[in-house]
Protein backbone atom coordinates (compact mmCIF):
# COMPACT_ATOMS: atom_id res chain seq x y z
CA UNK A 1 14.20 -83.75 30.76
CA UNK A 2 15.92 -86.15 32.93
CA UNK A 3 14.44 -85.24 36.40
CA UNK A 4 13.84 -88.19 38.70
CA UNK A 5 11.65 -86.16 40.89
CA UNK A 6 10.01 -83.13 40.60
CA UNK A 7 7.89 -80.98 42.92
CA UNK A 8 5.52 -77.65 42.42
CA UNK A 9 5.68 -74.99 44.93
CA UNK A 10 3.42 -71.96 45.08
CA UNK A 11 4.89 -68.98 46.67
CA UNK A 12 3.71 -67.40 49.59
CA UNK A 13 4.76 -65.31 52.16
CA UNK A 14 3.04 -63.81 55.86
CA UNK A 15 4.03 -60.68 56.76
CA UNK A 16 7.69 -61.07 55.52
CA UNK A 17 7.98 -64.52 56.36
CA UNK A 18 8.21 -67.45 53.26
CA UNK A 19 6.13 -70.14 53.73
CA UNK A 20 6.62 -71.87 50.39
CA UNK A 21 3.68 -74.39 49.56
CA UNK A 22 4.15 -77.89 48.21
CA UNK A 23 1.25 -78.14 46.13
CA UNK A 24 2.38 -80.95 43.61
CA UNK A 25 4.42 -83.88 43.54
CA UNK A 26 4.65 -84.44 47.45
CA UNK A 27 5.64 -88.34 47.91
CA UNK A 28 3.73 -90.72 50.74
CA UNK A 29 4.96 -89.66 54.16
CA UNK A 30 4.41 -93.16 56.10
CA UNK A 31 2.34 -91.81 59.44
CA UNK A 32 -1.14 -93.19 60.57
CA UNK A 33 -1.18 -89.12 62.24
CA UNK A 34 0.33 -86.13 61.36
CA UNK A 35 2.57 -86.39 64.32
CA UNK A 36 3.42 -89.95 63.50
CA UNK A 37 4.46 -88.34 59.74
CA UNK A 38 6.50 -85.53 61.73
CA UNK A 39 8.62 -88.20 63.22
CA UNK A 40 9.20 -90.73 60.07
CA UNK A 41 10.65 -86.85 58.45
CA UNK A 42 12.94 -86.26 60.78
CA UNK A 43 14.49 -89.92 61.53
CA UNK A 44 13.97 -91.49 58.56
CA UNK A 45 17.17 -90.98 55.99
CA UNK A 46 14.08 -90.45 53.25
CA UNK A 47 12.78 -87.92 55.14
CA UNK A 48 16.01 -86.19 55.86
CA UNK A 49 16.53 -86.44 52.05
CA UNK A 50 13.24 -84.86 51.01
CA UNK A 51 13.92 -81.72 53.68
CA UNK A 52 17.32 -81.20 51.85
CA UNK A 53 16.25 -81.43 48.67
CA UNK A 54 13.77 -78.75 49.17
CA UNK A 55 15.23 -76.43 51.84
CA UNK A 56 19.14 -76.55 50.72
CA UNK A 57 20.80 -75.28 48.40
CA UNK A 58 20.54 -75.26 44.98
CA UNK A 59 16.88 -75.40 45.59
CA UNK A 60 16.63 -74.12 48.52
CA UNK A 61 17.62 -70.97 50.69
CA UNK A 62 18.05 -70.57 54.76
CA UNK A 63 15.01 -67.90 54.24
CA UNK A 64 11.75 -69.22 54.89
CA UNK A 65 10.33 -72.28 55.16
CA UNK A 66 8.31 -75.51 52.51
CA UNK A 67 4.68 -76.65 53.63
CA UNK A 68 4.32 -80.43 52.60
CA UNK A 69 0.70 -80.71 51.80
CA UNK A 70 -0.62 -83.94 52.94
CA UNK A 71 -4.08 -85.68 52.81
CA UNK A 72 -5.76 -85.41 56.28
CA UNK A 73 -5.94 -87.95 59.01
CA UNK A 74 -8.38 -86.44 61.49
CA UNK A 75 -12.08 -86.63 59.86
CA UNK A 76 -12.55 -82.93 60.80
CA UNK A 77 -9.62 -81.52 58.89
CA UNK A 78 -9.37 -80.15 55.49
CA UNK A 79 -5.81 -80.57 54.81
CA UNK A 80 -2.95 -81.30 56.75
CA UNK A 81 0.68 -80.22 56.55
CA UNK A 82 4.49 -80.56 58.00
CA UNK A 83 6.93 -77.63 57.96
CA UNK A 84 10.09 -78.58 56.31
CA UNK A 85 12.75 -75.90 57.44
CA UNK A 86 16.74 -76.52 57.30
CA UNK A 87 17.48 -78.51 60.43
CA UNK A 88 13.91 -80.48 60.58
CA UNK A 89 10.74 -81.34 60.33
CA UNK A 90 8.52 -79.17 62.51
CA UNK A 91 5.02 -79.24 63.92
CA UNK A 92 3.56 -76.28 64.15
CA UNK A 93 3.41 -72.46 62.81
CA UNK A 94 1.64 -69.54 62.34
CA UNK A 95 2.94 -67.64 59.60
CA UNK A 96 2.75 -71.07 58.09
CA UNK A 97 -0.54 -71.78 58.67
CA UNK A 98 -1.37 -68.08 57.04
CA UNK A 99 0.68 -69.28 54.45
CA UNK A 100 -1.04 -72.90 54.09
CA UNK A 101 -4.69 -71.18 54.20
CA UNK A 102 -3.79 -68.66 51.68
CA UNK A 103 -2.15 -71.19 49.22
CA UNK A 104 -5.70 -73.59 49.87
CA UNK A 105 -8.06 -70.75 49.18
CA UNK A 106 -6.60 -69.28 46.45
CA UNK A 107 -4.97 -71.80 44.19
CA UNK A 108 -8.73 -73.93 44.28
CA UNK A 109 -7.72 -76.36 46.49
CA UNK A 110 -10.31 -75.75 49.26
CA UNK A 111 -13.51 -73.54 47.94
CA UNK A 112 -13.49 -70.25 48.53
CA UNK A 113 -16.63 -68.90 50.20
CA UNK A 114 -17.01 -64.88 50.57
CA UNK A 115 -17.12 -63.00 52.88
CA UNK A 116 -15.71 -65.78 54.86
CA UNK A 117 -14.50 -69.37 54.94
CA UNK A 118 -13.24 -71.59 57.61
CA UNK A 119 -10.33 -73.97 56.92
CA UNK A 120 -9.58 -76.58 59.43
CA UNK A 121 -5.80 -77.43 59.19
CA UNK A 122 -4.16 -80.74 60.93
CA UNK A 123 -0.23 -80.15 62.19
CA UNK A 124 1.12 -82.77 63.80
CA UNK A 125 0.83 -80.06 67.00
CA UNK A 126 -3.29 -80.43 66.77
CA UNK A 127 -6.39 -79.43 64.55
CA UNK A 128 -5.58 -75.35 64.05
CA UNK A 129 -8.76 -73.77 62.78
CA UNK A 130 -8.40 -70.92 60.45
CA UNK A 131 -11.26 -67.95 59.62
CA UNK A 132 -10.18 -66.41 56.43
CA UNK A 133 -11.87 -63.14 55.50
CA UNK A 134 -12.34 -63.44 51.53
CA UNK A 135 -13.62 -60.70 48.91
CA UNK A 136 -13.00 -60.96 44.73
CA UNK A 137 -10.71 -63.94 44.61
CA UNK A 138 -8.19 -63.19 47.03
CA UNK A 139 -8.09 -63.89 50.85
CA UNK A 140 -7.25 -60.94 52.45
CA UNK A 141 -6.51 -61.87 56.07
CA UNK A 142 -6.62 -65.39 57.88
CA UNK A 143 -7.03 -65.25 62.12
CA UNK A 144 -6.05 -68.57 63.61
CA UNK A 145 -7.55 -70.26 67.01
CA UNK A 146 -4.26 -71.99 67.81
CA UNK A 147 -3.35 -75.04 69.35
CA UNK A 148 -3.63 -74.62 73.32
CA UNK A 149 0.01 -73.09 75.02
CA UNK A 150 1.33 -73.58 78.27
CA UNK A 151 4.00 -72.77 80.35
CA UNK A 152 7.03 -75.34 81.11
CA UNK A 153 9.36 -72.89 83.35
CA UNK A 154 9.32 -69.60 84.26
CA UNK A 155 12.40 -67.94 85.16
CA UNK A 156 14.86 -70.28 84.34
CA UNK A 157 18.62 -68.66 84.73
CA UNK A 158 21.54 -69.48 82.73
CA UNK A 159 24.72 -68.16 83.34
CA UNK A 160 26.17 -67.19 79.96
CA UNK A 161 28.41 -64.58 78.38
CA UNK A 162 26.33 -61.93 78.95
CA UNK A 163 26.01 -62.69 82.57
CA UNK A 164 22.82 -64.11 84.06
CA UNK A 165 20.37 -64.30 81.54
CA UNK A 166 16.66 -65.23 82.77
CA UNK A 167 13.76 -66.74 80.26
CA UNK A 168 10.81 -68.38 79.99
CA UNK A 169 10.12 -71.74 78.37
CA UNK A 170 6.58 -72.40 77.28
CA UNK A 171 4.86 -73.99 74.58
CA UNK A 172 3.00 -72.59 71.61
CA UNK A 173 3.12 -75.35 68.72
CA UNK A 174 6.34 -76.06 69.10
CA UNK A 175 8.64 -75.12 72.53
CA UNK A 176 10.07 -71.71 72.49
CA UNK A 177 12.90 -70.09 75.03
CA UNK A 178 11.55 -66.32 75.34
CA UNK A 179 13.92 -63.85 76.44
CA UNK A 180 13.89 -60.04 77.35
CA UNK A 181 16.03 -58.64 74.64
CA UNK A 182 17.45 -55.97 76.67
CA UNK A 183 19.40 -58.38 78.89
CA UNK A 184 22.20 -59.17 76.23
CA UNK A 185 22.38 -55.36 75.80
CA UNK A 186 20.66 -55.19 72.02
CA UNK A 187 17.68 -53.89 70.97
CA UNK A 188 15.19 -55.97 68.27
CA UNK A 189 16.05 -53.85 65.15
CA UNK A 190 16.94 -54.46 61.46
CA UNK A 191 20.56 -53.39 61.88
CA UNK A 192 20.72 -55.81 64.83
CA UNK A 193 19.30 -59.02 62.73
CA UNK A 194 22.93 -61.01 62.74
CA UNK A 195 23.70 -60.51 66.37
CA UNK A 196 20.52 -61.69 67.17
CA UNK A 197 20.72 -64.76 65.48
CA UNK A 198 23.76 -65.35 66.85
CA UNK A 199 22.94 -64.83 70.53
CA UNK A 200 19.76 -67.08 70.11
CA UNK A 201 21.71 -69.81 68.74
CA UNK A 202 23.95 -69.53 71.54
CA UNK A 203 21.30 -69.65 74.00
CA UNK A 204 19.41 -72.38 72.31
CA UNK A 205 22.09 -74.90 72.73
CA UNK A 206 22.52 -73.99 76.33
CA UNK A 207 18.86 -74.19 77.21
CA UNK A 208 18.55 -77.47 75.44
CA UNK A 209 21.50 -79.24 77.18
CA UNK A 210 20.20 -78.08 80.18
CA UNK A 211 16.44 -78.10 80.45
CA UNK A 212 15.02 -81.15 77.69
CA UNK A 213 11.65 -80.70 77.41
CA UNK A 214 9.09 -83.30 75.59
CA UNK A 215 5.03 -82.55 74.87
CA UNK A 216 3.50 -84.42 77.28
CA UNK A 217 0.57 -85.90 74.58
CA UNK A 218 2.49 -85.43 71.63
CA UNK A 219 6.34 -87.33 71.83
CA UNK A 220 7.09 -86.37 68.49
CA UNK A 221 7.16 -82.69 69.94
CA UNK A 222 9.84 -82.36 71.81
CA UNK A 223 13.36 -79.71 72.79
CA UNK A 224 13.10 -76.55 72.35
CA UNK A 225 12.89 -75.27 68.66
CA UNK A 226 13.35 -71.46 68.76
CA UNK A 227 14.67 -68.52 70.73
CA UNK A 228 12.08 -65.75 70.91
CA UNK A 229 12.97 -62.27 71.90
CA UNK A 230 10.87 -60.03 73.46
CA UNK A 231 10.45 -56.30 74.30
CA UNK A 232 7.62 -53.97 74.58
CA UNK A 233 7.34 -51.03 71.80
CA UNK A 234 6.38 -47.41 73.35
CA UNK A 235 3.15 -47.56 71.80
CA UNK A 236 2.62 -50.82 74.03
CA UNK A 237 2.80 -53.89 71.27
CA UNK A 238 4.99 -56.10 71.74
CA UNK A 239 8.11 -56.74 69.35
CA UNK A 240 9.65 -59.88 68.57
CA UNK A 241 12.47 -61.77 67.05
CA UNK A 242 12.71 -65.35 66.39
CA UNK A 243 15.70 -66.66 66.00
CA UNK A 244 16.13 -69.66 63.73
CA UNK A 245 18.88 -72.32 62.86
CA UNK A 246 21.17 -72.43 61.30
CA UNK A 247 21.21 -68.40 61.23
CA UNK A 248 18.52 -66.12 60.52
CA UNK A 249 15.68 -64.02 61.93
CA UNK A 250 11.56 -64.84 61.30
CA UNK A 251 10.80 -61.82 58.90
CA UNK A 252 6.84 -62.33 60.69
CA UNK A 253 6.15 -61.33 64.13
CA UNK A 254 5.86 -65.21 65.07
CA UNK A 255 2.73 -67.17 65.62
CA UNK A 256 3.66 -69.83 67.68
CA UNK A 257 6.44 -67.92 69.52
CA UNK A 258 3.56 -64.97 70.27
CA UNK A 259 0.83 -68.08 71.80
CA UNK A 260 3.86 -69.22 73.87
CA UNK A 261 4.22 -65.90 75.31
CA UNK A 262 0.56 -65.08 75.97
CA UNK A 263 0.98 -68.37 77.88
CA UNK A 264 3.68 -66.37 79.96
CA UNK A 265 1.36 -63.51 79.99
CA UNK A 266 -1.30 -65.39 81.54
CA UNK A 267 0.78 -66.37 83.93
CA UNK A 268 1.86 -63.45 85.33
CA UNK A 269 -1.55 -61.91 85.29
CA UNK A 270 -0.81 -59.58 82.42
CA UNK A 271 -3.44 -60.85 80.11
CA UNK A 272 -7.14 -61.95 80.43
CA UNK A 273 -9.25 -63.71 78.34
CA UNK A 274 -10.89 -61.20 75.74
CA UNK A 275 -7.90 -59.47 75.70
CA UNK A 276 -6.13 -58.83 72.11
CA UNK A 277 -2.58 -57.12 71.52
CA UNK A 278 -0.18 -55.72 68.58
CA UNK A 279 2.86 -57.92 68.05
CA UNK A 280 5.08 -56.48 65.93
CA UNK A 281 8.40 -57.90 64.09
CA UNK A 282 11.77 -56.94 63.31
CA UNK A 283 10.92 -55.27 60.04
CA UNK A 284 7.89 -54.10 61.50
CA UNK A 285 5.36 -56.20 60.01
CA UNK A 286 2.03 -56.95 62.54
CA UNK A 287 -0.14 -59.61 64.21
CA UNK A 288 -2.96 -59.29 65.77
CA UNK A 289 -2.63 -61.38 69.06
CA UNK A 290 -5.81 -62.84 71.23
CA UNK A 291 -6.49 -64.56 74.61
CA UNK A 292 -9.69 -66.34 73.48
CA UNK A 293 -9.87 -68.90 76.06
CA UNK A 294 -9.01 -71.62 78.70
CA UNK A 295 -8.15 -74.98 78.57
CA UNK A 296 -5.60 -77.36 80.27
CA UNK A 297 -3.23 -80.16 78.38
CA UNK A 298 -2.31 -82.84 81.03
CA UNK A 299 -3.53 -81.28 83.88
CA UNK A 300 -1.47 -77.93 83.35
CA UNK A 301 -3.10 -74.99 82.84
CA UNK A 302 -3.21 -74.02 79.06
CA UNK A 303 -4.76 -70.69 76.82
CA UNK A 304 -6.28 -70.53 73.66
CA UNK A 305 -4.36 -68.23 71.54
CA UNK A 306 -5.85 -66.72 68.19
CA UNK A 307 -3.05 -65.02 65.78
CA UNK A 308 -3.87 -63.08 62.70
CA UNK A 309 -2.28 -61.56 59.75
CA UNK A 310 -2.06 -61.30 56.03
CA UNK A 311 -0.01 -63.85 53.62
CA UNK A 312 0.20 -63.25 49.70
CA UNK A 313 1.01 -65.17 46.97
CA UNK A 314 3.91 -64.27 45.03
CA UNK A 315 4.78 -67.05 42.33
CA UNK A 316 4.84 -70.27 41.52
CA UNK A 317 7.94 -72.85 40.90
CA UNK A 318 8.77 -76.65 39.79
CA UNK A 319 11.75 -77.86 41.33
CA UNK A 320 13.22 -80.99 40.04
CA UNK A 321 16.03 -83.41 40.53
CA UNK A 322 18.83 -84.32 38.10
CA UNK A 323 19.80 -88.16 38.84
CA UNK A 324 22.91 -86.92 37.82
CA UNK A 325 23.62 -84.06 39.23
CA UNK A 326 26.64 -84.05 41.57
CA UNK A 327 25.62 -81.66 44.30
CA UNK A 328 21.69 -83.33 44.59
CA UNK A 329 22.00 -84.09 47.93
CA UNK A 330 22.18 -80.28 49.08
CA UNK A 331 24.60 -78.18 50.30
CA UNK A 332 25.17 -74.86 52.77
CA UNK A 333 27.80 -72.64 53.09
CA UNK A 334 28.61 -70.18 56.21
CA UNK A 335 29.46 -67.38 54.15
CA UNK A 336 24.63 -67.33 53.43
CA UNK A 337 23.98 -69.65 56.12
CA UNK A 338 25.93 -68.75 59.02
CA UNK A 339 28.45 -70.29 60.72
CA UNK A 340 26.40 -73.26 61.91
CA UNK A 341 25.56 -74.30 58.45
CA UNK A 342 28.41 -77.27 58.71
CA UNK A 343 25.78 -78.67 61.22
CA UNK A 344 22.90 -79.29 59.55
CA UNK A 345 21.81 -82.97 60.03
CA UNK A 346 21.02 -85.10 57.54
């Protein structure tokens, strides 16, 4: 072979969502933090290089996301790790981090201890501390204690197509726009997935030109990265869809996007600590959702969210590079990736 650079990936997914694993291969990523690495990814043209080779096409798909596995900088930390999706680098997950724990525990990398073992993980977000519930080999479900969420606006109105559309911004890992799905007249639904998408890309752009928003600890963290919808299902969990650039929905109910609305929650004196809730997805799939504590980040009043749910392994890949090869750079075409995919930086 010929291959100038090759990579293994172990396949995972959490509840529905891919959270592929880079367990081999994964070059230095300059950073004294994990933050610090977050930033050199997304500004660096090596960075931007190593996303596209592993999240477009022919390697890649718009569906799901690549964990970079990278040696730890905080002493308390067990591994640490960078979400690679399409349009960048980003800090923080929780499907991912079901997906990172799962890969640890079960491919060797970390011990596995049964009934029970603890994983601490570093994003560049914060330390996320993960309780995985083990028995014969496999871990069967992973519960997260989050990084702390807060609220940045509530009730922010745009005026948009669909009239006046009201949302929350708040943070959860990464910043999230969360919007009651009913005012743009759909319902959060399989057969609904593409307008969706399409709506929440709308609405991100608008909500970004309008209301920038930076971490105020963390500058690498900064605009906001997803549109969450929201409604309540009649047996009282609440249903989500993330909406994700350049065009698709998070198969997983949405572990950051569900601490950023507990935030909202809080706020409105809906939720109290102790408290633990159903969130459920678009194709149906379930996380458990608790209000475990209080905190604040820069003065603002901040909750401890804990998220858990299943992830399973599902295969295991090499993807390489052909000097050669003509198209190496990556590629995406609207016809899979949506009309956006003539965007994608990089």
């Amino acid at each position: 072979m010929r291959w100038k650079r090759t990579m293994q990936l172990l396949d995972v997914h959490a509840e529905g969502e891919i959270g592929k694993v880079a367990i081999g291969g994964v070059p230095n990523i300059p950073g004294a933090s994990t933050a610090e690495r977050l930033a050199w990814l997304n500004s660096d043209p090596k960075g931007q290089e190593l996303r596209r080779f592993l999240c477009l096409e022919p390697r890649g798909n718009p569906i799901g996301s690549v964990n970079l596995l990278l040696p730890p900088t905080h002493p308390e930390a067990d591994a640490a790790f960078v979400i690679l999706q399409p349009d960048q680098a980003h800090a923080s997950s929780g499907s991912n981090s079901i997906c990172v724990t799962t890969a640890l525990l079960e491919s060797g990398m970390v011990e596995m201890q049964e009934p029970e073992t603890i994983v601490t993980l570093e994003t560049a977000a914060g330390l996320v501390k993960a309780r995985a519930t083990c028995r014969d080999g496999r871990c069967e479900r992973v519960e997260l204690t989050m990084v702390p969420s807060f609220i940045e606006q509530l009730d922010v109105v745009l005026d948009t197509r669909w009239g006046k559309v009201t949302l929350d911004l708040a943070y959860g890992g990464v910043f999230y726009a969360l919007v009651d799905v009913r005012q743009i007249g759909l319902t959060i639904e399989k057969r609904n997935a593409a307008a969706l998408v399409a709506a929440g890309m709308e609405l991100k752009a608008q909500v970004n030109a309008a209301y920038p928003v930076v971490h105020p600890t963390i500058p690498a963290v900064s605009g906001v990265a997803y549109v969450m919808f929201r409604d309540i299902d009649p047996d009282g969990a609440v249903r989500t869809c993330t909406t994700m650039w350049p065009g698709r929905a998070d198969r997983s109910p949405c572990g950051t996007g569900n601490s950023a609305n507990l935030a909202t929650l809080h706020a409105r004196g809906k939720v109290k600590e102790g408290d633990v809730f159903t969130s459920r997805s678009i194709i149906g799939s379930e996380f458990r959702v608790g209000f475990s504590g209080l905190t604040e980040i820069a003065g603002r009043p901040a909750v401890i969210p804990t998220i858990s749910g299943r992830g399973f392994t599902f295969g295991q890949q090499t993807v390489a590079l052909d000097p050669f090869d003509p198209l190496a750079a990556g590629f995406a075409m609207t016809d899979v990736w949506g009309p956006s995919a003539g965007d994608i930086p990089g």
